[in-house]
Protein backbone atom coordinates (compact mmCIF):
# COMPACT_ATOMS: atom_id res chain seq x y z
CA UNK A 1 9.37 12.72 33.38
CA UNK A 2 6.94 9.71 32.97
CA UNK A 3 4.22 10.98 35.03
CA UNK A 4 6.96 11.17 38.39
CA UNK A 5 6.18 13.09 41.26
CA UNK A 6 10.02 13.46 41.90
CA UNK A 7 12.67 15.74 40.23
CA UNK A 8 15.71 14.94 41.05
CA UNK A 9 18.97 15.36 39.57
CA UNK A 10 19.47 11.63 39.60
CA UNK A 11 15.78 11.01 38.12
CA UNK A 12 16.27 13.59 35.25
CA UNK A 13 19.86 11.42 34.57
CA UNK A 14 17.88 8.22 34.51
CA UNK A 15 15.04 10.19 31.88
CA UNK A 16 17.47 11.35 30.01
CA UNK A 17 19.97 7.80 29.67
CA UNK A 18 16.03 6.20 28.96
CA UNK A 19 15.49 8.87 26.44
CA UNK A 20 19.00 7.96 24.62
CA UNK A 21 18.12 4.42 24.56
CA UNK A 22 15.14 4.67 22.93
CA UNK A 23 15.07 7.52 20.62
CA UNK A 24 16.56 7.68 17.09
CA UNK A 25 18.60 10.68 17.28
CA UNK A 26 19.49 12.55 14.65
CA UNK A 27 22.95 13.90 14.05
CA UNK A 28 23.73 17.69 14.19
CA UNK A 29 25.00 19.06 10.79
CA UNK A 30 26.64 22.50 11.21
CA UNK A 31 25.66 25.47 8.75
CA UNK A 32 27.68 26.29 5.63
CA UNK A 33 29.03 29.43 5.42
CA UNK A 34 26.15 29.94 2.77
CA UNK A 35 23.12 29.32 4.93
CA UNK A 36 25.18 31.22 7.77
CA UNK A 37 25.33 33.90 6.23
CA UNK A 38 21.63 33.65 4.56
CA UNK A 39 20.57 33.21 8.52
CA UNK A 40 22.17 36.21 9.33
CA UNK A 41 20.95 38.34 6.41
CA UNK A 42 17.13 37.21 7.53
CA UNK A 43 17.97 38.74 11.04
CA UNK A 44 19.17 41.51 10.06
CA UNK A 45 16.31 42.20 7.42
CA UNK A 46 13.48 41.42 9.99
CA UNK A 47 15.50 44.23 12.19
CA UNK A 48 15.82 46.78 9.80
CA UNK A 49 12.59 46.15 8.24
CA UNK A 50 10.82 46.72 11.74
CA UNK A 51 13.21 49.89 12.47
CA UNK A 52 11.49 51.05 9.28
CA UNK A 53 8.09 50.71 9.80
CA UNK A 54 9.01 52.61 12.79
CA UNK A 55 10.34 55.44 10.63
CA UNK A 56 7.08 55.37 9.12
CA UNK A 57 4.72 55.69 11.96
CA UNK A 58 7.13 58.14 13.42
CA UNK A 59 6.50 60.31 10.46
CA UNK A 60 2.54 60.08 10.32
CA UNK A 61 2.92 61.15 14.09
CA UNK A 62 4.74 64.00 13.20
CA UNK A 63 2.08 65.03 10.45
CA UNK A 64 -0.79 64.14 12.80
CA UNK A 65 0.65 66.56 15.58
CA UNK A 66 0.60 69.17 13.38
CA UNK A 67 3.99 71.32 11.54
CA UNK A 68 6.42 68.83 12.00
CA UNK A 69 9.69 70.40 12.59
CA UNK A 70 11.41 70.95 9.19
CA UNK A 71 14.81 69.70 10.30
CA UNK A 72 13.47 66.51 12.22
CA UNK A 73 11.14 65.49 9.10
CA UNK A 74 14.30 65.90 7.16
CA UNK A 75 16.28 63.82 9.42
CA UNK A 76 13.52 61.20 9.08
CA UNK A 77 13.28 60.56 6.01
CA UNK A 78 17.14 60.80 5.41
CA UNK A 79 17.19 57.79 7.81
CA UNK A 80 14.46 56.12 5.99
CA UNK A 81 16.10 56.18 2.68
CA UNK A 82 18.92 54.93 3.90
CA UNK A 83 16.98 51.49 5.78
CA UNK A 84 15.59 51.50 2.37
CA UNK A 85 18.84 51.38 0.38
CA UNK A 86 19.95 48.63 3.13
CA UNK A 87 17.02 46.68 3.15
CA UNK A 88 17.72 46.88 -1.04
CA UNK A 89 21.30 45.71 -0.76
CA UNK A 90 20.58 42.65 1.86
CA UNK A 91 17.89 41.17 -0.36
CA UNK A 92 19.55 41.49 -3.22
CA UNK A 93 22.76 39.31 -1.45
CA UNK A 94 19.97 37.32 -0.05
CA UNK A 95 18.77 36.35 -3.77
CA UNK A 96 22.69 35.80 -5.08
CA UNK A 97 23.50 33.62 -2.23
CA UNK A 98 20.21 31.45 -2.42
CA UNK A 99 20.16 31.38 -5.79
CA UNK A 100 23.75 29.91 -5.93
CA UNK A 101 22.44 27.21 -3.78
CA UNK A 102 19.06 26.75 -4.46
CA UNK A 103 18.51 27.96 -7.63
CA UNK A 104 15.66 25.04 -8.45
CA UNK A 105 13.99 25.27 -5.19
CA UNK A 106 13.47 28.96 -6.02
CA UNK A 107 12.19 28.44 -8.96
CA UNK A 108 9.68 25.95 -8.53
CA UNK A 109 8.04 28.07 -5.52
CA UNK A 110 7.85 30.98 -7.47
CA UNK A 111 6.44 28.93 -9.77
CA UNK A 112 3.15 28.73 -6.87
CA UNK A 113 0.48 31.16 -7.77
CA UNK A 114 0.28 33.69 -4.32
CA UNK A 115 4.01 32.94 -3.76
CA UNK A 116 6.58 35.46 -4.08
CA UNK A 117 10.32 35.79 -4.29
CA UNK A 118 10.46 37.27 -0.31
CA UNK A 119 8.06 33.84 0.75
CA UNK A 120 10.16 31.89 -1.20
CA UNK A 121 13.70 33.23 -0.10
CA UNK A 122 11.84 32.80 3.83
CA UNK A 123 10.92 29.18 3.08
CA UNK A 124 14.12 28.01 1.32
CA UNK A 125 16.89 29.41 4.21
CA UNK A 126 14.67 28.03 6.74
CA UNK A 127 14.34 25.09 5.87
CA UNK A 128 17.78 24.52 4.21
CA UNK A 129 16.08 23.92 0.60
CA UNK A 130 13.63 21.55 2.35
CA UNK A 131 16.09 19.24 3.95
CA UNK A 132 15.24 19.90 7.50
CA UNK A 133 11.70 18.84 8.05
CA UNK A 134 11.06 14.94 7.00
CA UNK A 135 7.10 15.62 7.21
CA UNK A 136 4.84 18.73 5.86
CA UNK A 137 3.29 19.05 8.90
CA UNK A 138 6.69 19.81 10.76
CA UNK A 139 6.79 22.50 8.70
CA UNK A 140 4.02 23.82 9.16
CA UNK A 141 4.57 24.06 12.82
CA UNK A 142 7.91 25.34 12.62
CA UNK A 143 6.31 28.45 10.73
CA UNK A 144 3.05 28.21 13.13
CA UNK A 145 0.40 28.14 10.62
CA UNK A 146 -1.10 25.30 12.94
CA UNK A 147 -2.94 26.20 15.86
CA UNK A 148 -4.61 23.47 18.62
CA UNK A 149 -6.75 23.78 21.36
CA UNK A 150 -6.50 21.59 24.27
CA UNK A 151 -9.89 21.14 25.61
CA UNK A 152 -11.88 18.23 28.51
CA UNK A 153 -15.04 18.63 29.51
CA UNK A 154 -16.64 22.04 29.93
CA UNK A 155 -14.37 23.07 33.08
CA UNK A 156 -11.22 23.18 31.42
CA UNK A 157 -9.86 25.12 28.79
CA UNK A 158 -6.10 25.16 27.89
CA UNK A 159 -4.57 27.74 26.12
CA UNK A 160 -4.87 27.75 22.63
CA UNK A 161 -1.04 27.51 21.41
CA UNK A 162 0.85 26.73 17.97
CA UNK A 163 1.25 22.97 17.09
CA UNK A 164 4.55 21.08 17.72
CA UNK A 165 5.70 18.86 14.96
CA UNK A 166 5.68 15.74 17.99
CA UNK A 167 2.09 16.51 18.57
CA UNK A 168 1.45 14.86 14.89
């Protein structure tokens, strides 16, 4: 808002016609069906993989308690097995898809000692095989790995919050 003391709906028209005018803007490209459906798999894998850590602590519990009832343990790990045959089948349509895309982004950052297939499926949906980010340092605060502290004087102390890639 430029430092105004008024908000207006007229005054946020007049930031925003100022904002068109003098920023570069970028146009909007719509998913494939391909990274759709990699987006989606990601969701659904972060889901499932929580609902199965879940499982897990749900069956320590049970063990800590004491007997756990026979049919509930049963039940439990009936349900786990099953998150784990999921989890099995979405990563494995997670690999086909990205490797019909991205098959040489996958490869070289496997080819990075400490990462893995998993990091390197992550890194290559999210950032559409490295297209969407024009700087390193956007990505890195897209995935938070860079924290700031805003800091004056002695009196005041600001949250310490994840970078933004216009902070740069």
């Amino acid at each position: 808002m430029a430092l105004s003391k008024v908000k207006t709906d007229k005054s946020d028209a007049k930031a925003i016609c100022e904002y068109g005018q003098y920023t570069e803007l970028t146009l909007y490209n719509a998913l494939s069906e391909v990274q759709s459906e990699c987006y989606q798999l990601f969701r659904l894998l972060d889901n499932y993989i929580k609902h199965r850590t879940a499982l897990k602590n749900k069956l320590q519990g049970e063990e800590v308690l004491g007997i756990p009832s026979k049919f509930a343990y049963r039940s439990l790990k009936r349900s786990l097995s099953h998150l784990d045959k999921e989890i099995s089948s979405l990563e494995a349509r997670l690999l086909s898809l990205v490797k019909q895309d991205q098959q040489q982004q996958l490869t070289l950052l496997t080819s990075i000692p400490g990462i893995g297939m998993k990091t390197a499926l992550f890194l290559v949906v999210i950032t559409d095989g490295f297209t969407k980010f024009e700087k390193a340092s956007q990505l890195c605060s897209y995935v938070g790995i860079t924290p700031t502290i805003r800091e004056s004087g002695s009196s005041v102390r600001g949250r310490s919050r994840i970078s933004l890639a216009s902070d740069e």
